[in-house]
Protein backbone atom coordinates (compact mmCIF):
# COMPACT_ATOMS: atom_id res chain seq x y z
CA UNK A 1 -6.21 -11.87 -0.86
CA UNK A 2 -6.28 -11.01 -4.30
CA UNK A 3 -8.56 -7.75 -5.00
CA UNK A 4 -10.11 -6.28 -8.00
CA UNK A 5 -11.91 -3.67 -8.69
CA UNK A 6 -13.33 -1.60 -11.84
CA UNK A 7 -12.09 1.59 -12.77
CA UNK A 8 -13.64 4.42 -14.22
CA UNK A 9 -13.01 5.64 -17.91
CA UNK A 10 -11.11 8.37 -17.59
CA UNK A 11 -11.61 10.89 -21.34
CA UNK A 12 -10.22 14.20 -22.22
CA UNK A 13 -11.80 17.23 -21.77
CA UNK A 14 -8.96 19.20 -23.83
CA UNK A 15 -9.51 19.66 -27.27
CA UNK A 16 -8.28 21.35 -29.73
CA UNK A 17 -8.08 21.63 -33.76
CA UNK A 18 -5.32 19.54 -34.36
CA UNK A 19 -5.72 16.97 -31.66
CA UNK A 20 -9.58 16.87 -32.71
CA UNK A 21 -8.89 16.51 -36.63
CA UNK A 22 -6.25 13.30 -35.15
CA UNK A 23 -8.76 11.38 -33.09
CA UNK A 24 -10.86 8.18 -34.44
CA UNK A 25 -14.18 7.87 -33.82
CA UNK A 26 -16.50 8.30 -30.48
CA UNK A 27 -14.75 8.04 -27.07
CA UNK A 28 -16.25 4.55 -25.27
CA UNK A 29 -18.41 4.42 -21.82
CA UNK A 30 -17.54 1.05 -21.12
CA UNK A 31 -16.29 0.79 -17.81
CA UNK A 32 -12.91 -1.30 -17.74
CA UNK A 33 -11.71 -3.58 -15.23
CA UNK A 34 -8.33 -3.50 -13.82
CA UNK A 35 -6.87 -6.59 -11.52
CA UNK A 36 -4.61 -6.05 -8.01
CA UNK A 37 -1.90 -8.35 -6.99
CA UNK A 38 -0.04 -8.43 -4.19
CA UNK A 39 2.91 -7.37 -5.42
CA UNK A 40 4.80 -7.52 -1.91
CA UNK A 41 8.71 -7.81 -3.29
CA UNK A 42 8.86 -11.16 -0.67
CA UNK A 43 8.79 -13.82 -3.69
CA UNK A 44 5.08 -14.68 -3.91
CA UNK A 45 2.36 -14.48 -6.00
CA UNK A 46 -1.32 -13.03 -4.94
CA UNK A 47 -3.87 -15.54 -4.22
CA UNK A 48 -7.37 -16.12 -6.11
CA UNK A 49 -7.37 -16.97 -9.61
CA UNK A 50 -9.69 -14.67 -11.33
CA UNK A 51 -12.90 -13.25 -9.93
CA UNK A 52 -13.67 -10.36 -10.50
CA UNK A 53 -15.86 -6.99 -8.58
CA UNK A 54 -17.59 -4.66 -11.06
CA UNK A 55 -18.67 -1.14 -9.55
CA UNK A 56 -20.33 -0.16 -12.69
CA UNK A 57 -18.77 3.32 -12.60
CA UNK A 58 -18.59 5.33 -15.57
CA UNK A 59 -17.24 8.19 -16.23
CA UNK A 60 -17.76 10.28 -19.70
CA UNK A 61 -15.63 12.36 -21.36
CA UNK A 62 -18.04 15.40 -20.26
CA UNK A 63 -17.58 14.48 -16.61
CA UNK A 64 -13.61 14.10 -16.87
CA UNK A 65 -11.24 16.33 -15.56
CA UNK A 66 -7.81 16.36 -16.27
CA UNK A 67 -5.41 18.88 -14.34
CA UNK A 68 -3.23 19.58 -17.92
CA UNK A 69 -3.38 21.61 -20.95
CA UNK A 70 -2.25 19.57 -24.21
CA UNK A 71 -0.33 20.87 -26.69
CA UNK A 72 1.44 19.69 -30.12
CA UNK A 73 5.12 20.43 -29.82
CA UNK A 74 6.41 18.06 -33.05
CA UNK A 75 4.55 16.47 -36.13
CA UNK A 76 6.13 14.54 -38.98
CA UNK A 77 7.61 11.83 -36.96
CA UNK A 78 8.33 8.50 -37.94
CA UNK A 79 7.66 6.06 -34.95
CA UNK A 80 9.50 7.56 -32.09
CA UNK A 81 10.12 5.10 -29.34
CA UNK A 82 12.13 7.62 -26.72
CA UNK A 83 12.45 11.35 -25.56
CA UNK A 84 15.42 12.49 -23.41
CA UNK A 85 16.66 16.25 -22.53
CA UNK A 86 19.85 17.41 -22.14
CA UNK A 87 21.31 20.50 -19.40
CA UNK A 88 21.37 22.33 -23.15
CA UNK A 89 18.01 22.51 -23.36
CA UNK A 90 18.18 20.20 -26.15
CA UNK A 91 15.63 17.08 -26.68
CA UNK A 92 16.36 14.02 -28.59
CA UNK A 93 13.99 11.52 -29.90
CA UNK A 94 14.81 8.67 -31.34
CA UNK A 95 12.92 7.06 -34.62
CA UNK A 96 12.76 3.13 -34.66
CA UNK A 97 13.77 3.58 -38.53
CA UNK A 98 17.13 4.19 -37.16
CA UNK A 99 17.72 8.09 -36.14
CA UNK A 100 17.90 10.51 -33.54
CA UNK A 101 16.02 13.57 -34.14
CA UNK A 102 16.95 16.92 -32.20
CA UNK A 103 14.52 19.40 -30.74
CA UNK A 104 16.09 22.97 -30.57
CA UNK A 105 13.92 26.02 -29.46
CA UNK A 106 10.72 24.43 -29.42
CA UNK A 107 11.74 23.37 -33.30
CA UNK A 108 12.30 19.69 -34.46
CA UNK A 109 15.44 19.76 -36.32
CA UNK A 110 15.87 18.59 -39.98
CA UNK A 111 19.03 17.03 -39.86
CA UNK A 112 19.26 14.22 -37.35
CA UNK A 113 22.13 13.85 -34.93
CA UNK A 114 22.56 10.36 -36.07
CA UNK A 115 21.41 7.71 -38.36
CA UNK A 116 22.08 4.40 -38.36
CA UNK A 117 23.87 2.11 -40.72
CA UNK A 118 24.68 -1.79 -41.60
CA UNK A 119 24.64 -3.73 -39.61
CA UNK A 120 21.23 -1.60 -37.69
CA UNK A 121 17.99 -3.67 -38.58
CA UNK A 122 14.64 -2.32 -38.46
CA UNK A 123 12.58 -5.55 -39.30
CA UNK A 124 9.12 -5.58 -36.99
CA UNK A 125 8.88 -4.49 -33.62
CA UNK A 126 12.77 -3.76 -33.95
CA UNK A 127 15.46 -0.94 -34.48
CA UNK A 128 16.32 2.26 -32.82
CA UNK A 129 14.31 2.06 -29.50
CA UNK A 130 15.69 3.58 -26.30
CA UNK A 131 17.68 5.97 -25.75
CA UNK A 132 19.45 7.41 -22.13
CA UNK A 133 21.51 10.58 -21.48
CA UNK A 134 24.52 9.85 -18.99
CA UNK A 135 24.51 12.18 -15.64
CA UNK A 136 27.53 13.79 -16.75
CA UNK A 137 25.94 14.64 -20.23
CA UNK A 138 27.28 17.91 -20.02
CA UNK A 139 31.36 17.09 -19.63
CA UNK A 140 31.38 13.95 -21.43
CA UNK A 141 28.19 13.86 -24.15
CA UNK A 142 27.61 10.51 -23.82
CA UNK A 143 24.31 9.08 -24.61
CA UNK A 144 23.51 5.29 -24.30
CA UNK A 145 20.89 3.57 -27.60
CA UNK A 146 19.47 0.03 -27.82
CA UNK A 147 18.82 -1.07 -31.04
CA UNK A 148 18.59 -4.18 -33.19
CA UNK A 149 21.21 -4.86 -35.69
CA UNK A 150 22.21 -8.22 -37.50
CA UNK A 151 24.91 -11.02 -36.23
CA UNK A 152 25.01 -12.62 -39.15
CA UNK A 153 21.43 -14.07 -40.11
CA UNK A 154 20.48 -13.47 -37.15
CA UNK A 155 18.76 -10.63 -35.13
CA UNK A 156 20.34 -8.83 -31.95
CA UNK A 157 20.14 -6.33 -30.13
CA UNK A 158 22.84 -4.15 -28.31
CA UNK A 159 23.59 -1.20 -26.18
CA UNK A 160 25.78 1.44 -27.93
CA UNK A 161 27.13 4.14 -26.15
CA UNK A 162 27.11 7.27 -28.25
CA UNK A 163 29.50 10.78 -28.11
CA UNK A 164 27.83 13.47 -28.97
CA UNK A 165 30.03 16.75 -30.72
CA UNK A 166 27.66 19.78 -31.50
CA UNK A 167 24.78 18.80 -33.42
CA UNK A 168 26.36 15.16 -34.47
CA UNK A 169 27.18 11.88 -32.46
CA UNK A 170 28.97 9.14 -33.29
CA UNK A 171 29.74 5.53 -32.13
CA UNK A 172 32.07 5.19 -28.91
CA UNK A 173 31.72 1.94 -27.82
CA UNK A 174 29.51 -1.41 -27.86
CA UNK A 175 28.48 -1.92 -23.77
CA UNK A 176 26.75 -5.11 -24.39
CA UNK A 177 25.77 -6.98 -27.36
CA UNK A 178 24.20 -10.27 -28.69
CA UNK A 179 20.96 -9.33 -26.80
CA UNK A 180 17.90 -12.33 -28.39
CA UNK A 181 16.08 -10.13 -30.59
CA UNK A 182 13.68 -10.81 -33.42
CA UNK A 183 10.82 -9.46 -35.79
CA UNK A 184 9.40 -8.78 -32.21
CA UNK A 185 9.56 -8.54 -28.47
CA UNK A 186 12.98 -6.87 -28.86
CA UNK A 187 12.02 -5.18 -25.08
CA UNK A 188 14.03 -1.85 -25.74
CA UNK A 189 13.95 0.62 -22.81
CA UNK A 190 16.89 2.02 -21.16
CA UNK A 191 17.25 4.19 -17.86
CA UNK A 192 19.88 5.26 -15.28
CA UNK A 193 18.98 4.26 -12.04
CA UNK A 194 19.44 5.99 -8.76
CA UNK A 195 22.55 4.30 -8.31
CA UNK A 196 24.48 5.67 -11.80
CA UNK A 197 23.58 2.00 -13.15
CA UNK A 198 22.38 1.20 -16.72
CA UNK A 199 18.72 -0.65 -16.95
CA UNK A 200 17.98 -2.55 -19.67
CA UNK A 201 14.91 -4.22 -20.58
CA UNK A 202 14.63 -7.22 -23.20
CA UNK A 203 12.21 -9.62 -24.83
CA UNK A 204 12.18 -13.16 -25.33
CA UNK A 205 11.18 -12.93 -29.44
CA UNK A 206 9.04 -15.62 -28.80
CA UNK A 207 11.07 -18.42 -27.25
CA UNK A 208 9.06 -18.34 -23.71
CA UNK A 209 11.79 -20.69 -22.49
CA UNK A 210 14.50 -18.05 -22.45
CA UNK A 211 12.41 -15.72 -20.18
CA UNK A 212 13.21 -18.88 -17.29
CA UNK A 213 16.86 -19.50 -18.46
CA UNK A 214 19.22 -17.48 -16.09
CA UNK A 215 21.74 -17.96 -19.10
CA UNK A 216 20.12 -16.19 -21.11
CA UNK A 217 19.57 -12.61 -21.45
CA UNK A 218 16.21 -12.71 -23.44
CA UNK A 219 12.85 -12.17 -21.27
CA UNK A 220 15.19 -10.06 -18.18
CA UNK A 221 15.93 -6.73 -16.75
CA UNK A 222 19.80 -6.33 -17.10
CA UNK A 223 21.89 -3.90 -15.00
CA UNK A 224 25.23 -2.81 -16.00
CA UNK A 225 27.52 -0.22 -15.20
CA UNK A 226 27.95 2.84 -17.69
CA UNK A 227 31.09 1.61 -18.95
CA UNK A 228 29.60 -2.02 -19.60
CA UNK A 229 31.08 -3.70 -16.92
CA UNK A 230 28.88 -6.29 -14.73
CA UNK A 231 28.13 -4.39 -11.29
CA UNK A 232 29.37 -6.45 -8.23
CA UNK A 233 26.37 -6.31 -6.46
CA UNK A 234 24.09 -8.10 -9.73
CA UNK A 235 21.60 -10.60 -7.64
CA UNK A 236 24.04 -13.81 -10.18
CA UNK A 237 27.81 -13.56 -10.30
CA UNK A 238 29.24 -11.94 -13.08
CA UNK A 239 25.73 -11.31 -15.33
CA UNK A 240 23.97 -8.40 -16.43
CA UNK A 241 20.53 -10.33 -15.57
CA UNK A 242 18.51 -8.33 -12.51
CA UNK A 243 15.21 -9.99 -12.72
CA UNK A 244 14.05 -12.73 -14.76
CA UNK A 245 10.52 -14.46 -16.08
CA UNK A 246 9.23 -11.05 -18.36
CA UNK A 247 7.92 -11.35 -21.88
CA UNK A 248 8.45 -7.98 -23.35
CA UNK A 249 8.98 -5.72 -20.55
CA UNK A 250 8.83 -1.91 -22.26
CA UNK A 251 8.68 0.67 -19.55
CA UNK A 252 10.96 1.33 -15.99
CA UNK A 253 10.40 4.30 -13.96
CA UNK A 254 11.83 5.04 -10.19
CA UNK A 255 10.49 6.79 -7.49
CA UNK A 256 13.69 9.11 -6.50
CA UNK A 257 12.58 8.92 -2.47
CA UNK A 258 12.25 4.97 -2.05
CA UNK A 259 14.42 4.14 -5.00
CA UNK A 260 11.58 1.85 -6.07
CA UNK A 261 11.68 0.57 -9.53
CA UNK A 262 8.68 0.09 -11.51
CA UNK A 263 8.10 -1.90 -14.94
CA UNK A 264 5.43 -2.08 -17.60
CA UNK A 265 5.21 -6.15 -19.23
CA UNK A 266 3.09 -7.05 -22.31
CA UNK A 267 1.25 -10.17 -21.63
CA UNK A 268 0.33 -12.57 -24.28
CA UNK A 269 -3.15 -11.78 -25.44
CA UNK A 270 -4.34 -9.86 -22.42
CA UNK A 271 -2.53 -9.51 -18.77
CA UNK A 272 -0.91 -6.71 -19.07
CA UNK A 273 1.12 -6.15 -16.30
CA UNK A 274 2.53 -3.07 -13.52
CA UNK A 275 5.35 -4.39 -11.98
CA UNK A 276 7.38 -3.67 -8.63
CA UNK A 277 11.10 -4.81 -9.63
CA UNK A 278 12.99 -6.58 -7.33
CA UNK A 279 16.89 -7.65 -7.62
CA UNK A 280 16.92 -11.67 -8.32
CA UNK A 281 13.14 -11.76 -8.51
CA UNK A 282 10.87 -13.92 -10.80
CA UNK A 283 8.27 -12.52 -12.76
CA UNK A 284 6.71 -16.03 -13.36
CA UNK A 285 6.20 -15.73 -18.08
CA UNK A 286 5.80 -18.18 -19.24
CA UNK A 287 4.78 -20.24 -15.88
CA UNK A 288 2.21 -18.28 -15.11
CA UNK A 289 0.10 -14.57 -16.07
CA UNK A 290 -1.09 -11.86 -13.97
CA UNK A 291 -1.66 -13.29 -10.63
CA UNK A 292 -2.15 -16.67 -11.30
CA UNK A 293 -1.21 -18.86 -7.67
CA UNK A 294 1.96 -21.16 -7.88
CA UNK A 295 3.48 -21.31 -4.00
CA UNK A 296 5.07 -19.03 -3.88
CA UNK A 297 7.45 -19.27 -6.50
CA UNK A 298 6.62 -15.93 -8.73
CA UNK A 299 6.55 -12.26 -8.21
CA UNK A 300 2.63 -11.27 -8.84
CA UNK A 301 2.13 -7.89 -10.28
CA UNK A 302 1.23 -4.76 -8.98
CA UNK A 303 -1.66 -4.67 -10.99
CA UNK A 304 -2.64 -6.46 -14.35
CA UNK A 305 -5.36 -5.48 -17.04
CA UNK A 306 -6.99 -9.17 -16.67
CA UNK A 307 -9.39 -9.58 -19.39
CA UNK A 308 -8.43 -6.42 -21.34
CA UNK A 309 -5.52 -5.45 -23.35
CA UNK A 310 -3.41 -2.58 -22.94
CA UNK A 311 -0.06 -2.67 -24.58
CA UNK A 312 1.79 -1.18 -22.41
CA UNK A 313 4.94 0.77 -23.51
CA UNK A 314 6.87 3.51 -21.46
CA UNK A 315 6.45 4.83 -17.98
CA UNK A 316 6.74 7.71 -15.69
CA UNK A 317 6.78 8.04 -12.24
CA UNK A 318 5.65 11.83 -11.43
CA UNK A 319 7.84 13.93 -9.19
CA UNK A 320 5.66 17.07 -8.78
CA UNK A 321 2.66 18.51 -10.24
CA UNK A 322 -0.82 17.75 -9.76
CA UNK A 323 -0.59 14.06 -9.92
CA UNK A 324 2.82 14.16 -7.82
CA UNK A 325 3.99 10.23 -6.61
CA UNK A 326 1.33 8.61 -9.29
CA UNK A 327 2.53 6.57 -12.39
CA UNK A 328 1.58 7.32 -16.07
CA UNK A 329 1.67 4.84 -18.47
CA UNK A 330 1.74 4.27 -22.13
CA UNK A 331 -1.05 2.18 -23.83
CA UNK A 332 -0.71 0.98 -27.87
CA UNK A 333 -3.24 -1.28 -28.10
CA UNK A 334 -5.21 0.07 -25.38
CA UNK A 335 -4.79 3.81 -27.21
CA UNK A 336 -4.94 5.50 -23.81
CA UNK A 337 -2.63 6.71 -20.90
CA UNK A 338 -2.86 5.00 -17.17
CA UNK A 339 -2.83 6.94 -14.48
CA UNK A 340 -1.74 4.70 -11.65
CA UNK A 341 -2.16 5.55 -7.92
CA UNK A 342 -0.13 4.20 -5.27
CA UNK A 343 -0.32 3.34 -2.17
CA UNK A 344 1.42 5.65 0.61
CA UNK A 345 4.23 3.03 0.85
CA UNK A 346 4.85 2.75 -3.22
CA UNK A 347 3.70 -1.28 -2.59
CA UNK A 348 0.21 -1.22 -3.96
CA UNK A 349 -1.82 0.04 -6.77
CA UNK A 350 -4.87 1.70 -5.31
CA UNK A 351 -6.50 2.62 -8.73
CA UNK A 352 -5.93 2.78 -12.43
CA UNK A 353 -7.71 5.10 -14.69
CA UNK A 354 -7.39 5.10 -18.42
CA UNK A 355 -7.41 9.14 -19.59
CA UNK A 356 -7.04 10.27 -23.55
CA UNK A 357 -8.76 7.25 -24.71
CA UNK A 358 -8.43 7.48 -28.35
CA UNK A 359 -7.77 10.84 -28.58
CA UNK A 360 -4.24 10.29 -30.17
CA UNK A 361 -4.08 6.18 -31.02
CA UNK A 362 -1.49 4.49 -30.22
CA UNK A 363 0.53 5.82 -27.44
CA UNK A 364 4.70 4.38 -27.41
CA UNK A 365 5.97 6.72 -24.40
CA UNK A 366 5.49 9.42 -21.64
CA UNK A 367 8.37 11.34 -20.17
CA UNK A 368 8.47 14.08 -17.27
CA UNK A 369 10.03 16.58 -17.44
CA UNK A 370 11.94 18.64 -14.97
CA UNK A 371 9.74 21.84 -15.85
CA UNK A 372 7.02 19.62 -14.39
CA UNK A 373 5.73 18.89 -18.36
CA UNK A 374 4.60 15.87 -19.30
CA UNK A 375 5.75 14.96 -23.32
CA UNK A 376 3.52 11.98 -24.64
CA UNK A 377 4.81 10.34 -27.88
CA UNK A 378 2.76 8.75 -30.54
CA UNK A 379 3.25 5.72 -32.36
CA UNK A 380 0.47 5.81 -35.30
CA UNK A 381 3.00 5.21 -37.66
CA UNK A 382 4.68 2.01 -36.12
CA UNK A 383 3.22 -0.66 -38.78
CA UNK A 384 0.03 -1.11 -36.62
CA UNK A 385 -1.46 2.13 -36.37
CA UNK A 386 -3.54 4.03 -38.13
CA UNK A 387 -1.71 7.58 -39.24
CA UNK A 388 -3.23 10.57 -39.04
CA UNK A 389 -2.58 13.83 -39.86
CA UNK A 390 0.66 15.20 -38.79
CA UNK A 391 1.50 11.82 -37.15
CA UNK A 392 3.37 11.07 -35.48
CA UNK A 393 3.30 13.65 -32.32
CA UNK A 394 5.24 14.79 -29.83
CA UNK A 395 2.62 16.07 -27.16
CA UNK A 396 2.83 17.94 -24.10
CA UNK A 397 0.60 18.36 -21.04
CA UNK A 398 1.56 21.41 -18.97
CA UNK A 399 -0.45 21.32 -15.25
CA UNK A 400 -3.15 23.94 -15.00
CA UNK A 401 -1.89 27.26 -12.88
């Protein structure tokens, strides 16, 4: 049975001068409305169309409370899409202009580690967007980008892996190119799994058809090893693809004690989706959105945002803390974090509550940190936004003693 229920509107309670003189207008009331599927991993879709249960709850941003202190640790970025530390102590964040800016001490670095060149494309939604550190960062300094680049007229995307020498990387080696990429829904995020595996996720720029072509590798989850090669266990013989039928899938996250993967998709206009992922599974764009029925055939979400629209862009699955074994998610449209609560067994979302609603706009990504930190990035100067001052921001919640 397909439930639904509303959730309440989650608001900051932490202010402070900068973060005050960056947010837009009045935080909202409104409650908002957040839809269940089943989600089960066995192939199927939830039943029941789309009714809806309204509890009326509100909550107001006197009555929230969030266990975290914010602070600003960067300002003066230009539209960074990811945020990865190093055993150095070193954090890089990459720009989707096409560099990789280094965080040293606490201090954002002036001279990038890289930037870019022919033939790197920033058209769009595209250009430098996710970036992964390998386990064995320390010995080797690899670090694996996605970004879009031209192939002739056309745009790609591809998976570089990078070697990094002292404060400058260079080029090692191309893991996997000729990725469908366009003016948008270029997908973007990379992670190492559990299993030492690269994830990949990519967008269908439009052509809904290749989300539903298992030749393609537009609209999919890939998996590859860290060298590039095709792991022997991939759900189809000899291709990257791990699960099929997403739009513009922007956010994976695991849970280190089930090895569950999670995704964040971007539905069309609304439907926004949390998704379990499941090897050889079938996310159902463009056949169907959020938990439409069809027998069986697609893998419903965990949860969608029915009716409303959140954008969603990175995600984190929290390994201690005060919101320990809980998701966070990255909203652009919706301006917000979601803080997603799971069920026991990691198969259900129990509850969804937007927090920081429009307290820093657009929101791209949230990372977690080993120190138990959590490092939000904003995205106010991604072509949609609205820049404020000091955008963009690298923020950081630290949990309350």
């Amino acid at each position: 049975m397909n439930n639904r229920v509303s959730v309440p509107l989650y608001a900051s309670l932490l202010s402070m001068a900068l973060l005050t003189a960056c947010a837009s207008g009045d935080p909202s009331t409104e409650s908002q409305q957040v839809s269940q599927g089943q989600g089960t991993g066995q192939g199927e879709t939830a039943n029941g169309g789309n009714d809806k249960v309204s509890t009326g709850e509100e909550v107001t941003q006197e009555n929230a409370v969030i266990p975290y202190q914010a602070s600003v640790l960067a300002t003066g970025l230009n539209a960074p899409w990811e945020l990865v530390n190093v055993p150095d102590g070193r954090m890089f964040v990459t720009e989707r202009p096409g560099t990789i800016r280094v965080i040293k001490d606490g201090e954002l670095q002036t001279e990038p580690l890289i930037a870019f060149e022919a033939p790197f494309n920033e058209e769009g939604e595209g250009g430098l967007l996710g970036l992964a550190a390998d386990p064995d960062f320390e010995s080797n300094g690899y670090l694996y980008a996605y970004h879009s680049y031209l192939e002739g007229d056309e745009i790609a995307n591809r998976v570089l892996r990078l070697r990094v020498n002292g404060d400058q990387a260079v080029i090692d080696k191309e893991l996997l190119g000729n990725i469908p990429g366009g003016t948008n829904h270029n997908g973007g995020r990379i992670k190492i799994g559990p299993d030492n595996m690269l994830y990949i996720t990519t967008g269908e720029r439009y052509e809904p058809e290749l989300a539903q072509d298992k030749d393609s590798l537009g609209g999919k989850i890939l998996r590859i090893g860290l060298d590039g090669s095709i792991p022997a266990d991939n759900p189809w013989r000899n291709s990257p693809v791990y699960s099929m039928g997403h739009r513009n899938a922007q956010g994976l996250a695991w849970n280190p004690d089930n090895k569950y993967l999670y995704a964040t998709e971007h539905g069309q206009r609304n439907y926004d989706e949390i998704n379990r992922i499941e090897a050889g599974e079938n996310y159902g764009w463009p056949e169907v959105e959020g938990d439409e029925h069809d027998n069986g055939t697609y893998l419903a979400p965990l949860a969608h945002s029915g009716d409303d629209t959140w954008a969603p862009s990175g995600i984190a699955f929290i390994e201690e803390g005060p919101w320990a074994g809980s998701l966070l998610a990255a909203n652009l449209r919706g301006e917000q974090l979601l803080h997603i609560t799971l069920s026991e067994d990691g198969k259900q979302v129990e509850k969804v509550e937007p927090i920081f609603e429009d307290e820093w706009g657009r929101i791209r990504n949230v990372t977690a940190g080993e120190d138990g930190k959590l490092y939000i990035l904003t995205n106010n100067r991604d072509g949609r936004g609205t820049p404020r001052d000091g955008d963009d921001h690298i923020i950081v919640l630290t949990p309350e003693s």
